[in-house]
Protein backbone atom coordinates (compact mmCIF):
# COMPACT_ATOMS: atom_id res chain seq x y z
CA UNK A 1 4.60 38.60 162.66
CA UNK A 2 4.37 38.52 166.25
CA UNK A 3 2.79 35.63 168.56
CA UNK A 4 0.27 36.66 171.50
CA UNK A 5 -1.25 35.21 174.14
CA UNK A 6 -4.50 37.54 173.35
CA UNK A 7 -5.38 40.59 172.39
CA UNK A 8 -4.87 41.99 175.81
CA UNK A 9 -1.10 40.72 175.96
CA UNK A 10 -1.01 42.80 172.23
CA UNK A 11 -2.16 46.14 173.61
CA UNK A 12 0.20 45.53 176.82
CA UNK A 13 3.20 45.22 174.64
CA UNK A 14 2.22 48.10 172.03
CA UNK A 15 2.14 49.99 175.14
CA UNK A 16 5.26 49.26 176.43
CA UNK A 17 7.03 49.64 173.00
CA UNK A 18 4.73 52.80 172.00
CA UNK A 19 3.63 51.00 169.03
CA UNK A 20 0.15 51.20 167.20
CA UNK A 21 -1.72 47.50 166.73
CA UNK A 22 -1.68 46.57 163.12
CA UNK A 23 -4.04 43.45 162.14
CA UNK A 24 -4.74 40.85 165.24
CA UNK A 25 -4.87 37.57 163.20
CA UNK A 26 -6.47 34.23 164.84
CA UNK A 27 -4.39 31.13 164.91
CA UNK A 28 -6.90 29.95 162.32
CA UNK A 29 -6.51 33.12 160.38
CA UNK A 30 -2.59 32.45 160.20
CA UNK A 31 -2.70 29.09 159.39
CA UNK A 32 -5.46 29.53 156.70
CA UNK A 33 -3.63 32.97 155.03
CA UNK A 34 -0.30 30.80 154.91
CA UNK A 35 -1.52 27.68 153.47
CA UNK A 36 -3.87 29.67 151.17
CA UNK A 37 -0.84 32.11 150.02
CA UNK A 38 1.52 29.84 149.56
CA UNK A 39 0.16 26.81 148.02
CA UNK A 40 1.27 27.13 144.57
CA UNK A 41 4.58 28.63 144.84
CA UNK A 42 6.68 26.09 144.23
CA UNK A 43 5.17 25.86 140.88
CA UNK A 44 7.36 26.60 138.11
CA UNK A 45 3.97 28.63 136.47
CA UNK A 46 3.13 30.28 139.67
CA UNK A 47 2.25 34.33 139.05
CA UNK A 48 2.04 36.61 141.64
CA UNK A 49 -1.62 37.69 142.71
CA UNK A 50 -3.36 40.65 141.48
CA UNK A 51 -4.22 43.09 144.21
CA UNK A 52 -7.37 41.95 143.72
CA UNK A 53 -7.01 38.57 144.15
CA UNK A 54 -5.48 39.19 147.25
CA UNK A 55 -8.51 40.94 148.69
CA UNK A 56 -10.44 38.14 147.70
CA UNK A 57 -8.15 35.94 150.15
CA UNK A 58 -8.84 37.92 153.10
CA UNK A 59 -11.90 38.22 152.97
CA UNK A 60 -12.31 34.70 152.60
CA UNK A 61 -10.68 33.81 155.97
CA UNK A 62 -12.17 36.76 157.18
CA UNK A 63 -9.57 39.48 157.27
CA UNK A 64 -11.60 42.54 156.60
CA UNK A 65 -10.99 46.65 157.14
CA UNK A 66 -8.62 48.83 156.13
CA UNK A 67 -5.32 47.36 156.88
CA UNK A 68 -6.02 44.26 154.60
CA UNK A 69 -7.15 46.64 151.11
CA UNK A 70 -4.47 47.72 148.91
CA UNK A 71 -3.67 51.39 148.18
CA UNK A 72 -4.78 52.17 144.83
């Protein structure tokens, strides 16, 4: 993960580095995908999520498109 001032400073630096954007994430986003992903893994019953589940996440916070769905 890389930090940005916006998404301007993003497509400045994908320039310079010839590199394609992936997902532009809010602070928000971050912070709510982190806390959200990783809030039970110090449990000693924690299971992964399904691909599904995961899905479900994103949405939720509002991650949407194709870079946030799972290849079947």
């Amino acid at each position: 993960m890389l930090l940005f001032r916006s998404e301007q400073h993003v497509e400045r630096w994908c320039r310079q580095w010839g590199r394609e954007p992936g997902a532009i994430l809010s602070l928000q986003q971050a912070w709510a995908l982190g806390q959200t992903w990783y809030a039970d893994r110090l449990d000693p019953a924690w299971k992964g999520m399904s691909h599904r589940q995961a899905e479900e996440v994103f949405a939720k916070i509002g991650l949407g498109g194709d870079f946030w769905k799972f290849a079947d």
